[in-house]
C-alpha atoms as a PDB file:
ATOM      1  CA  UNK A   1      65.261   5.336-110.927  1.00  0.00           C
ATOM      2  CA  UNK A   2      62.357   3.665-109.762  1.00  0.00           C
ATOM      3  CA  UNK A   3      62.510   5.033-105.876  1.00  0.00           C
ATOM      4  CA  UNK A   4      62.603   8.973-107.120  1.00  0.00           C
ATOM      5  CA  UNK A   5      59.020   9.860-106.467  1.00  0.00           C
ATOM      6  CA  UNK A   6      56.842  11.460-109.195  1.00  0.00           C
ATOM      7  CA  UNK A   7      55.723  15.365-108.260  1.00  0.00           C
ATOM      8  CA  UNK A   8      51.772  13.946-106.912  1.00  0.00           C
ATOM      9  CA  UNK A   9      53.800  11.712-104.879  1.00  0.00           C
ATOM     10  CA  UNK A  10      56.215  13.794-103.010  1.00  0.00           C
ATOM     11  CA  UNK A  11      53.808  16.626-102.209  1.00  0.00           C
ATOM     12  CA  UNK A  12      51.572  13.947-101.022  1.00  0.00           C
ATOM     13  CA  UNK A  13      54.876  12.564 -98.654  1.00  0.00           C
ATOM     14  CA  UNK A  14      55.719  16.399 -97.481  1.00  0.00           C
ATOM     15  CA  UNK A  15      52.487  17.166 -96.947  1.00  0.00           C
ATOM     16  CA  UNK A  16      51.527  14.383 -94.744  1.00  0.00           C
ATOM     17  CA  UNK A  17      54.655  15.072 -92.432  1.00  0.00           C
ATOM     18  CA  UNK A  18      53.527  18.835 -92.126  1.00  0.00           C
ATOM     19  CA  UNK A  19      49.786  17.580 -91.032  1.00  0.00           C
ATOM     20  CA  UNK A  20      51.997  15.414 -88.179  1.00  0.00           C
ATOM     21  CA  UNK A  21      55.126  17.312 -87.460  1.00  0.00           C
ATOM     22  CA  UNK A  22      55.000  20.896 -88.694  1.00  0.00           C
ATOM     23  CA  UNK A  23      56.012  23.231 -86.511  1.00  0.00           C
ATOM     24  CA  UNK A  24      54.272  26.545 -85.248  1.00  0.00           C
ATOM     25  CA  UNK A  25      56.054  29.662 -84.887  1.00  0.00           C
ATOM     26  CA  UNK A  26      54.312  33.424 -83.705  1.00  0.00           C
ATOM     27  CA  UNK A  27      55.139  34.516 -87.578  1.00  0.00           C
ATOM     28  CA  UNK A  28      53.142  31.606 -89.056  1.00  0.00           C
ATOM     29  CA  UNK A  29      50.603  31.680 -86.498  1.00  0.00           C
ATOM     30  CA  UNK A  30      50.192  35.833 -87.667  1.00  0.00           C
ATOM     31  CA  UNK A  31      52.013  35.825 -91.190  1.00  0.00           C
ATOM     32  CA  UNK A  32      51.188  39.242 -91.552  1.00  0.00           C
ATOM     33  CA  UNK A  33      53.970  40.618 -94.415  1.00  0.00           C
ATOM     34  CA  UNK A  34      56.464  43.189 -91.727  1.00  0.00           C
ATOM     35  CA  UNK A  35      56.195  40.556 -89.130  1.00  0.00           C
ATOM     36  CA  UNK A  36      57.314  37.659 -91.384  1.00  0.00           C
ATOM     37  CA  UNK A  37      59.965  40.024 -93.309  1.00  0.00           C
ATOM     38  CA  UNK A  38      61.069  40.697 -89.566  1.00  0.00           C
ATOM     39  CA  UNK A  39      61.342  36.782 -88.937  1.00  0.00           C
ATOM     40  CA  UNK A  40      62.930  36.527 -92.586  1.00  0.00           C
ATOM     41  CA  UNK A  41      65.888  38.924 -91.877  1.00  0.00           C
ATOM     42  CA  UNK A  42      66.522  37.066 -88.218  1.00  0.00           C
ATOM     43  CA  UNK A  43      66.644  33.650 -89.325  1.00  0.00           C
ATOM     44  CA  UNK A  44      69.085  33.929 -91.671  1.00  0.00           C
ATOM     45  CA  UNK A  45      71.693  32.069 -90.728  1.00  0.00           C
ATOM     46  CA  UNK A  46      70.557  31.804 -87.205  1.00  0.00           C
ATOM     47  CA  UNK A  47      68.399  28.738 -85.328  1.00  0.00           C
ATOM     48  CA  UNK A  48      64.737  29.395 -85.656  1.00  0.00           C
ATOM     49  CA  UNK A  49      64.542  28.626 -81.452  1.00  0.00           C
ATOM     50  CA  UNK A  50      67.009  31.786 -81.221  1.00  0.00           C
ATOM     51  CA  UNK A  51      64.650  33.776 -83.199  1.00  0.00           C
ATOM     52  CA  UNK A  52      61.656  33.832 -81.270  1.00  0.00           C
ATOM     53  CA  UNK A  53      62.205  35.982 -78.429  1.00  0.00           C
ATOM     54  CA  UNK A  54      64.252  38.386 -80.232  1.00  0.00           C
ATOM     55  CA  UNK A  55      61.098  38.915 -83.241  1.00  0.00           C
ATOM     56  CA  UNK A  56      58.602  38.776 -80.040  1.00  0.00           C
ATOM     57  CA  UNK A  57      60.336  41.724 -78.705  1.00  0.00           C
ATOM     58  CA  UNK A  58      60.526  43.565 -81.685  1.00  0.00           C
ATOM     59  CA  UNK A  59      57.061  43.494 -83.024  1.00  0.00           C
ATOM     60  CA  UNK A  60      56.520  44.925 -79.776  1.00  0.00           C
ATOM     61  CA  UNK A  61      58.713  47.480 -79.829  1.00  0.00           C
ATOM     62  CA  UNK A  62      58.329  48.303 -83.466  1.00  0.00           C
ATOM     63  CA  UNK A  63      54.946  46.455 -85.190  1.00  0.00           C
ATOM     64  CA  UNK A  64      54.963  48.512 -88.289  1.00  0.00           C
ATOM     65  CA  UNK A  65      57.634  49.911 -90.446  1.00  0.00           C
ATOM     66  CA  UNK A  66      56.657  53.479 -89.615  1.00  0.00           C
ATOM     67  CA  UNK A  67      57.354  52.587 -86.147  1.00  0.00           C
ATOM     68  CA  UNK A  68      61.034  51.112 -86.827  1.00  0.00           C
ATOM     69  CA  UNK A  69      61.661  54.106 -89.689  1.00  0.00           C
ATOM     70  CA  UNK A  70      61.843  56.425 -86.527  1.00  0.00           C
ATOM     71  CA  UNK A  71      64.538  54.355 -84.502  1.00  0.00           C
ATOM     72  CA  UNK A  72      68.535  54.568 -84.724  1.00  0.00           C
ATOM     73  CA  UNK A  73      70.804  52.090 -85.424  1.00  0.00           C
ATOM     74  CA  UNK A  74      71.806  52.266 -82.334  1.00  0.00           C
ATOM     75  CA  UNK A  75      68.807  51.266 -80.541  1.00  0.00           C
ATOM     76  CA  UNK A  76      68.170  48.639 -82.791  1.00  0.00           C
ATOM     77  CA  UNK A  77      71.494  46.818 -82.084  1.00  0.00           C
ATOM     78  CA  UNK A  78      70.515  46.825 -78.810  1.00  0.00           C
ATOM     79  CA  UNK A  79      67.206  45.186 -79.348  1.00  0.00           C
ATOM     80  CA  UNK A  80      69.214  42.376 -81.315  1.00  0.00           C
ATOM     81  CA  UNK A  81      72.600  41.816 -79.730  1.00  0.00           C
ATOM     82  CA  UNK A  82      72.929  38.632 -79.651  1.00  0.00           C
ATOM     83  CA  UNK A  83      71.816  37.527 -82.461  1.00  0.00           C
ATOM     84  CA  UNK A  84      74.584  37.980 -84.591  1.00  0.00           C
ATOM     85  CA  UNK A  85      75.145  39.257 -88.083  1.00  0.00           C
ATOM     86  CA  UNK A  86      74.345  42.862 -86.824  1.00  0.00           C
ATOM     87  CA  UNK A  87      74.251  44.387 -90.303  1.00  0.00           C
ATOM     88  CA  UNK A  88      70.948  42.741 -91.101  1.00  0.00           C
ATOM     89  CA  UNK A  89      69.749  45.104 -87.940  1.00  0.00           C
ATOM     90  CA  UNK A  90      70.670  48.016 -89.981  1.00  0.00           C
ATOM     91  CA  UNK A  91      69.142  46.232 -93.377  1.00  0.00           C
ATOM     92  CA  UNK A  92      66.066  46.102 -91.517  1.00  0.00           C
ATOM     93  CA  UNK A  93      66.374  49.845 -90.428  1.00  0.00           C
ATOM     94  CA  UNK A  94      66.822  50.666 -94.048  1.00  0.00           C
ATOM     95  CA  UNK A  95      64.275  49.134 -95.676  1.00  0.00           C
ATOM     96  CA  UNK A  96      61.682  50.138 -93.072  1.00  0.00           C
ATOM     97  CA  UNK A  97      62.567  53.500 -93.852  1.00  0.00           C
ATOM     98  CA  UNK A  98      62.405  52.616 -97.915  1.00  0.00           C
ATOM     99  CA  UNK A  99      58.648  51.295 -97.245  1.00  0.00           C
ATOM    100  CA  UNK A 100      57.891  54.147 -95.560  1.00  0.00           C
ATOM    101  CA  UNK A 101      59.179  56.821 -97.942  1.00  0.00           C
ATOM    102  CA  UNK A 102      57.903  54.418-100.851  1.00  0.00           C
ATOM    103  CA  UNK A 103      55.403  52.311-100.217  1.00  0.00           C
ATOM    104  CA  UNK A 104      53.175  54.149 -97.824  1.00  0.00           C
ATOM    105  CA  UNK A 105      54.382  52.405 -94.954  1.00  0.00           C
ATOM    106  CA  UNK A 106      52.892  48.575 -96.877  1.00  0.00           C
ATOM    107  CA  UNK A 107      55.623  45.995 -97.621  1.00  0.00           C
ATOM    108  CA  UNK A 108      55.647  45.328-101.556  1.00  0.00           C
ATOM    109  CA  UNK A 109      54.035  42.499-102.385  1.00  0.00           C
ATOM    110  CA  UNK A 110      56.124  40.934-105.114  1.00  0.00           C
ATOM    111  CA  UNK A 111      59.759  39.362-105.531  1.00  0.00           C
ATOM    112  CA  UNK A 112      60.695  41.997-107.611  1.00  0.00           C
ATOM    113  CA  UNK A 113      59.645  44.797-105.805  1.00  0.00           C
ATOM    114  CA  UNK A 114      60.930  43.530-102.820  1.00  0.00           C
ATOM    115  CA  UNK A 115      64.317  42.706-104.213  1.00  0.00           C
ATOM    116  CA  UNK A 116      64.507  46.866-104.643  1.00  0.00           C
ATOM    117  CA  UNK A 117      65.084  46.913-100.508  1.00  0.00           C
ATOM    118  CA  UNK A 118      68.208  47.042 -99.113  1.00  0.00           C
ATOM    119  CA  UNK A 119      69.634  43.514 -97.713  1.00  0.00           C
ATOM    120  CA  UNK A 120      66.999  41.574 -99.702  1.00  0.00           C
ATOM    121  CA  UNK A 121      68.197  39.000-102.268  1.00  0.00           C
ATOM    122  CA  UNK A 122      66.187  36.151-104.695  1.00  0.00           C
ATOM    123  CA  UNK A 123      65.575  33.966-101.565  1.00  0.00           C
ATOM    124  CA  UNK A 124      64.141  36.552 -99.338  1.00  0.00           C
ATOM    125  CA  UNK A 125      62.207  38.476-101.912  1.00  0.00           C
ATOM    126  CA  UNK A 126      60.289  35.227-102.510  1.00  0.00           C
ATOM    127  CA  UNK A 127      59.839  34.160 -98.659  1.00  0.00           C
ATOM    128  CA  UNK A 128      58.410  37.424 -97.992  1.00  0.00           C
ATOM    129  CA  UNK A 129      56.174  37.496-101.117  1.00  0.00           C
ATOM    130  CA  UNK A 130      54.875  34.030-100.366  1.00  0.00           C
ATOM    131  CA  UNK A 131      54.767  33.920 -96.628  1.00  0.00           C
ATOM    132  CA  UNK A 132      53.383  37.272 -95.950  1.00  0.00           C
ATOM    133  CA  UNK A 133      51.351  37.594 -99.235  1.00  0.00           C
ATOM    134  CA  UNK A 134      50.782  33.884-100.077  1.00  0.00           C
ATOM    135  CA  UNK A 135      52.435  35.074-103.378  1.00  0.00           C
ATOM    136  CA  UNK A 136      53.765  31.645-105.731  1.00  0.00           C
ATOM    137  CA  UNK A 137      56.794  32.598-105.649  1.00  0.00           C
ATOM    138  CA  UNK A 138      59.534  29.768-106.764  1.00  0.00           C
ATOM    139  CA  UNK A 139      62.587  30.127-104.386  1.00  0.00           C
ATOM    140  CA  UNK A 140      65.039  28.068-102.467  1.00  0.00           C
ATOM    141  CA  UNK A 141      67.018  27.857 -99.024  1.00  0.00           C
ATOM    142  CA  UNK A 142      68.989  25.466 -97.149  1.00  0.00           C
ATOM    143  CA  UNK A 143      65.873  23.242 -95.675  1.00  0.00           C
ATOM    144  CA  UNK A 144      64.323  23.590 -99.158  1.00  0.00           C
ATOM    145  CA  UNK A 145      67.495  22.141-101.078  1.00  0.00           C
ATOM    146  CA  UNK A 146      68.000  18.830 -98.307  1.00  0.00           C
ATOM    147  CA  UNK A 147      64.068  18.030 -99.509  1.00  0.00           C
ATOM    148  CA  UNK A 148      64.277  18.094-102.776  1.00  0.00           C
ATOM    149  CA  UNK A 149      67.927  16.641-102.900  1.00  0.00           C
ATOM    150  CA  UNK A 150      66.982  14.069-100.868  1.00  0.00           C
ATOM    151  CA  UNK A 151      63.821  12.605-103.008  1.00  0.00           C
ATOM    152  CA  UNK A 152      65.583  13.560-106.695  1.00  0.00           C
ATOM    153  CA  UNK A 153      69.179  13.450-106.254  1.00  0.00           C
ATOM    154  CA  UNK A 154      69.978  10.604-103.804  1.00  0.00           C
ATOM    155  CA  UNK A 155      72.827   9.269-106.247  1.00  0.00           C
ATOM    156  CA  UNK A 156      74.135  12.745-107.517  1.00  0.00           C
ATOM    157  CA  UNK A 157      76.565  15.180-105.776  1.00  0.00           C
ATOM    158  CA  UNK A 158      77.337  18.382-106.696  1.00  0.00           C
ATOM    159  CA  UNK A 159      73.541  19.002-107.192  1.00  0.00           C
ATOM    160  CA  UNK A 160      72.787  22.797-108.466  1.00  0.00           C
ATOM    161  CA  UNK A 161      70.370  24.692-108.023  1.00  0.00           C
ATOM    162  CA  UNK A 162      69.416  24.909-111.252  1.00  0.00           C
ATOM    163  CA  UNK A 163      68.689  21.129-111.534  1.00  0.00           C
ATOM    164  CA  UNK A 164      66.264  21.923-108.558  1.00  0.00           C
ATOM    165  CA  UNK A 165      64.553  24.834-109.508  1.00  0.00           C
ATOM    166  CA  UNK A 166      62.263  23.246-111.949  1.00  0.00           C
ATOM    167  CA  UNK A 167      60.851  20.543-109.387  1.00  0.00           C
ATOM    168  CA  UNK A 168      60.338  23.567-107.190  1.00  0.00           C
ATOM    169  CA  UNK A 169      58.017  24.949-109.773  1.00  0.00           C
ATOM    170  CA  UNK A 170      56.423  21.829-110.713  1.00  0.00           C
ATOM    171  CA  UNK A 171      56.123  20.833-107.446  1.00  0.00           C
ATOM    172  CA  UNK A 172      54.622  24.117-106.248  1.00  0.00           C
ATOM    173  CA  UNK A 173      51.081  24.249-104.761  1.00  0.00           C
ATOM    174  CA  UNK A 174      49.313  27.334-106.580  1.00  0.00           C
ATOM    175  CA  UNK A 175      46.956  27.651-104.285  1.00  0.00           C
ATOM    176  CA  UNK A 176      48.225  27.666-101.127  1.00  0.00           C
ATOM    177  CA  UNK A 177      52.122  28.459-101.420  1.00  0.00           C
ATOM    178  CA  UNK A 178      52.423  29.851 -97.989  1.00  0.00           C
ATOM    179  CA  UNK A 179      51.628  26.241 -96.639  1.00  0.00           C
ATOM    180  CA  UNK A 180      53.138  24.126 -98.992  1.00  0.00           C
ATOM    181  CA  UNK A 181      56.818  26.264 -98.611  1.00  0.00           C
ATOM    182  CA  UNK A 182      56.017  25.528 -94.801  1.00  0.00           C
ATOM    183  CA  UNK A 183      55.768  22.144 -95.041  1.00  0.00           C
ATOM    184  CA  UNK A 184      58.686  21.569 -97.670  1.00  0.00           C
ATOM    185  CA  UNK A 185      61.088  23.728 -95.190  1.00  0.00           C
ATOM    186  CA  UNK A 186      59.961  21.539 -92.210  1.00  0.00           C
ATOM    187  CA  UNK A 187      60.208  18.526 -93.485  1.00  0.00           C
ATOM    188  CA  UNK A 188      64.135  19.235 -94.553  1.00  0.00           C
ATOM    189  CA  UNK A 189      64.443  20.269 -91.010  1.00  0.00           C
ATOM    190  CA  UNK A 190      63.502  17.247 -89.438  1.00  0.00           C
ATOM    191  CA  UNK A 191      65.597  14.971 -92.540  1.00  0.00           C
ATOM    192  CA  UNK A 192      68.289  17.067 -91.004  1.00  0.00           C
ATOM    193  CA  UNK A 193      68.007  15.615 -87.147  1.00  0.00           C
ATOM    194  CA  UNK A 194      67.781  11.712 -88.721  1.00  0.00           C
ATOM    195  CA  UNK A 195      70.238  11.235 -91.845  1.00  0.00           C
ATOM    196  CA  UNK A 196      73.316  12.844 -92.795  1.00  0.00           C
ATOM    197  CA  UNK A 197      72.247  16.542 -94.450  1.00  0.00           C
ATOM    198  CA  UNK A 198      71.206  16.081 -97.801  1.00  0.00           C
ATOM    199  CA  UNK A 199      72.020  19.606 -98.697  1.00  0.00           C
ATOM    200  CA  UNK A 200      75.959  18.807 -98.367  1.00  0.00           C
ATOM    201  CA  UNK A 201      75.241  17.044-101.721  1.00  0.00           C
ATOM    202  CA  UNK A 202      74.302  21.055-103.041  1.00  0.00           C
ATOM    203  CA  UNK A 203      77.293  22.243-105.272  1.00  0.00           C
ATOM    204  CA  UNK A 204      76.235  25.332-102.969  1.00  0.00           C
ATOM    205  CA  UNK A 205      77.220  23.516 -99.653  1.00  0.00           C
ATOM    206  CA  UNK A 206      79.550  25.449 -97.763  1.00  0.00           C
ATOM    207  CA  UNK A 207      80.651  24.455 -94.124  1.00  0.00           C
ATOM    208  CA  UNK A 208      80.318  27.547 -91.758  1.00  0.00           C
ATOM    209  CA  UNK A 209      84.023  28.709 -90.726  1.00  0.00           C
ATOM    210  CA  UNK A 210      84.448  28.348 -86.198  1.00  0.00           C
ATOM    211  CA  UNK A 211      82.573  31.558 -84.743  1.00  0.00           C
ATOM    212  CA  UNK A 212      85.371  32.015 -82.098  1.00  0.00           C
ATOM    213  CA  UNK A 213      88.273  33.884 -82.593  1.00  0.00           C
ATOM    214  CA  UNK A 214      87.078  34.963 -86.167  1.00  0.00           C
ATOM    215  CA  UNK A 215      86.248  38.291 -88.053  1.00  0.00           C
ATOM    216  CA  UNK A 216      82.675  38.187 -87.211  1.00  0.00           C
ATOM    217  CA  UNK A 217      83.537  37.686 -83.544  1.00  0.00           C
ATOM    218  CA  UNK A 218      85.484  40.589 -83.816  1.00  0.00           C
ATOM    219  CA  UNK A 219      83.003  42.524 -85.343  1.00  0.00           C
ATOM    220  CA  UNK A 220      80.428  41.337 -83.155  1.00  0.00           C
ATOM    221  CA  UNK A 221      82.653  42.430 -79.975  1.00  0.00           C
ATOM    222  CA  UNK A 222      83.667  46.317 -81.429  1.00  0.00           C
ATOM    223  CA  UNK A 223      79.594  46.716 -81.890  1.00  0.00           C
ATOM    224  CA  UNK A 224      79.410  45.201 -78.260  1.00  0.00           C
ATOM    225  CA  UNK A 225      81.685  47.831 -77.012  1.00  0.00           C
ATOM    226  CA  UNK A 226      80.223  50.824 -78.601  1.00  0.00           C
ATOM    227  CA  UNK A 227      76.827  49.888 -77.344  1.00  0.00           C
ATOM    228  CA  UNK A 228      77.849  49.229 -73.641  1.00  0.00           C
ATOM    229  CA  UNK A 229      80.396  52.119 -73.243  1.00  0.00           C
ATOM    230  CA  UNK A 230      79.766  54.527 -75.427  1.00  0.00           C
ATOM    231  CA  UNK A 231      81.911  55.951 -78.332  1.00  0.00           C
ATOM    232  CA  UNK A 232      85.513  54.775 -78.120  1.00  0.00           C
ATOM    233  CA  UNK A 233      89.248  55.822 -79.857  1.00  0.00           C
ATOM    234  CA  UNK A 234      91.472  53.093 -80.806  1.00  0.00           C
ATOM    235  CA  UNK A 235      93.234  52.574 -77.910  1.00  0.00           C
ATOM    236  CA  UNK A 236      90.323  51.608 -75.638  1.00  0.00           C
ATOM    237  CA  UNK A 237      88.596  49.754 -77.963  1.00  0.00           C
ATOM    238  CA  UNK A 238      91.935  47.786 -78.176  1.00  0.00           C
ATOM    239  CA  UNK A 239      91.423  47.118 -74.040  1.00  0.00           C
ATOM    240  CA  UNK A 240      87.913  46.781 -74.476  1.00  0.00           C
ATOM    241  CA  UNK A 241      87.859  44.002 -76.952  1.00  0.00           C
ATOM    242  CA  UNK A 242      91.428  43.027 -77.243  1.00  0.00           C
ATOM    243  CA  UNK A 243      91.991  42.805 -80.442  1.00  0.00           C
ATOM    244  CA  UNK A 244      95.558  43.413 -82.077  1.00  0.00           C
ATOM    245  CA  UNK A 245      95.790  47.277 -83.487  1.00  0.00           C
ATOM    246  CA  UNK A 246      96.835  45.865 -86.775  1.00  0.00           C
ATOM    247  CA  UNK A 247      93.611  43.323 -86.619  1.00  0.00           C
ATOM    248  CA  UNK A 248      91.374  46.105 -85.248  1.00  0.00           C
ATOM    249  CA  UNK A 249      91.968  48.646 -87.666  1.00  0.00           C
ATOM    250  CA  UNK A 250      90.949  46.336 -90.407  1.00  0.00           C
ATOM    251  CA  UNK A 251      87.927  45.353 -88.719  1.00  0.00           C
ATOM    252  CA  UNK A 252      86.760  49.067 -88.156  1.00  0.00           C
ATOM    253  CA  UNK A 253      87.460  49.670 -92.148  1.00  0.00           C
ATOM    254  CA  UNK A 254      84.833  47.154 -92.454  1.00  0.00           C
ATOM    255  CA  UNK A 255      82.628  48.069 -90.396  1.00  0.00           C
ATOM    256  CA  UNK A 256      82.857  51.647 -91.299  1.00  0.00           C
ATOM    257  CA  UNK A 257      82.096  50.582 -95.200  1.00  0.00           C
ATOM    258  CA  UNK A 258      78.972  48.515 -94.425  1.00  0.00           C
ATOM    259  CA  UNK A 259      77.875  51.661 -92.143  1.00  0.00           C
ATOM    260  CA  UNK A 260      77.858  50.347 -88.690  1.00  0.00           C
ATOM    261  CA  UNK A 261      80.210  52.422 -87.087  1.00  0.00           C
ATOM    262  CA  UNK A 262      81.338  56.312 -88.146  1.00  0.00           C
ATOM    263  CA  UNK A 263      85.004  57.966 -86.849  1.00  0.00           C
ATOM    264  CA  UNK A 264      85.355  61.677 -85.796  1.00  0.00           C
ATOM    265  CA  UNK A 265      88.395  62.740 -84.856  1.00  0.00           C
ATOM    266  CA  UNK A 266      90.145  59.436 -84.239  1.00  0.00           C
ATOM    267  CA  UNK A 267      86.926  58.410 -81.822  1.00  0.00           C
ATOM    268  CA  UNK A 268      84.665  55.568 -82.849  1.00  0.00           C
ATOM    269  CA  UNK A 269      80.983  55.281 -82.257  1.00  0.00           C
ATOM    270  CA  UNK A 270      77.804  53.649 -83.939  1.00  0.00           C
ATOM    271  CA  UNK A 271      76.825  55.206 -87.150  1.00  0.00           C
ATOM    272  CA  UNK A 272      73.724  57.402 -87.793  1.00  0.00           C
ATOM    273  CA  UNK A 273      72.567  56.317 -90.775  1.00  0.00           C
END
């Protein structure tokens, strides 16, 4: 097709919207590698305007993974209710504790050493290589998919990711991957706020299920509890949170598998670590 743009041609197009319209954020402005593996583990799956506070206030509280290594997980939560997705709170925990131990307190510096950490998969192994590290790492995320979709794939649904990785590495700017990931993530932002979402072309599209009345809001509310009064049995987290018993106990089996909370004795409360 004559209109798909050759690789000189689209860096050219993304570039020249980041020199206009790219956006600043504290973790660009200081991409120092815990700050932006901070920002990494927030954003997922959360608006980058919700972020900001929350990662201010934490690389104040905790600007070094030595400093988090020392905290519980129940301090923690309380630093990032309401954000959401609580377990990456305790990922965070975990891994600050694993560069500690293992690193010397220094965030590894490459995909695969970083994909040893708890909670980190392909895509954030690579964001943290490249933004904190300006590593070339080849990797891909929602923002990421609408830009490429959108320029290579404007007749094609069900795109892979496969079919998109290798423009990613063509396309990839050697030199100064930090920026050019920047700009390619921005500029799938903004395609976002004018067309239709190019990314629902993805074969990896997936619509995100209602937040209220599901099992992350429940989640969400038994952690809520436990923060604000304390360790709880059954029963009162039942009035606390109203959930249904039959509902409530299979949300605390969940909870108590990925860690979060630990029961003694019939009595609920965060867990340790």
């Amino acid at each position: 097709m004559s209109n798909i743009p050759s690789i000189p041609e689209f860096k050219e197009i993304i570039y020249s919207h980041f020199e206009e319209k790219g956006r600043t954020f504290p973790w660009r402005e200081d991409p120092r590698p815990w700050g932006v593996m901070v920002s990494e583990f927030m954003l997922q799956q959360t608006q980058t305007e919700r972020v900001v506070p929350y990662w201010e206030r934490w690389m104040r509280l905790w600007p070094a993974p030595r400093a988090l290594a020392k905290v519980s997980l129940e301090d923690a939560l309380r630093e990032w209710s309401g954000l959401g997705y609580n377990r990456r709170g305790r990922f965070l925990i975990e891994c600050a504790r694993h560069i500690t131990e293992k690193y010397n307190g220094e965030v590894p510096e490459t995909p695969a050493a970083l994909l040893s950490l708890p909670g980190i998969g392909a895509y954030t192994a690579g964001a943290i290589a490249c933004f904190g590290y300006n590593y070339p790492s080849v990797f891909i995320e929602t923002n990421i998919r609408a830009s490429v979709i959108h320029f290579f794939f404007q007749n094609q649904e069900a795109v892979d990711d496969k079919e998109i990785f290798p423009i990613l590495n063509d396309a990839l700017d050697r030199d100064d991957p930090r920026r050019w990931y920047w700009a390619l993530m921005d500029y799938g932002a903004a395609l976002k706020k004018v067309t239709v979402n190019p990314g629902r072309k993805s074969a990896h599209y997936t619509r995100q299920s209602p937040f209220e009345g599901s099992f992350r809001q429940q989640r969400g509310l038994i952690i809520k509890v436990l923060l604000s009064q304390g360790p709880a049995t059954v029963p009162g987290l039942q009035k606390s949170t109203g959930i249904e018993p039959e509902a409530l106990y299979k949300v605390l089996d969940t909870l108590e598998k990925d860690s979060m909370v630990a029961e003694k004795s019939g009595v609920y409360q965060i867990s340790s670590l």
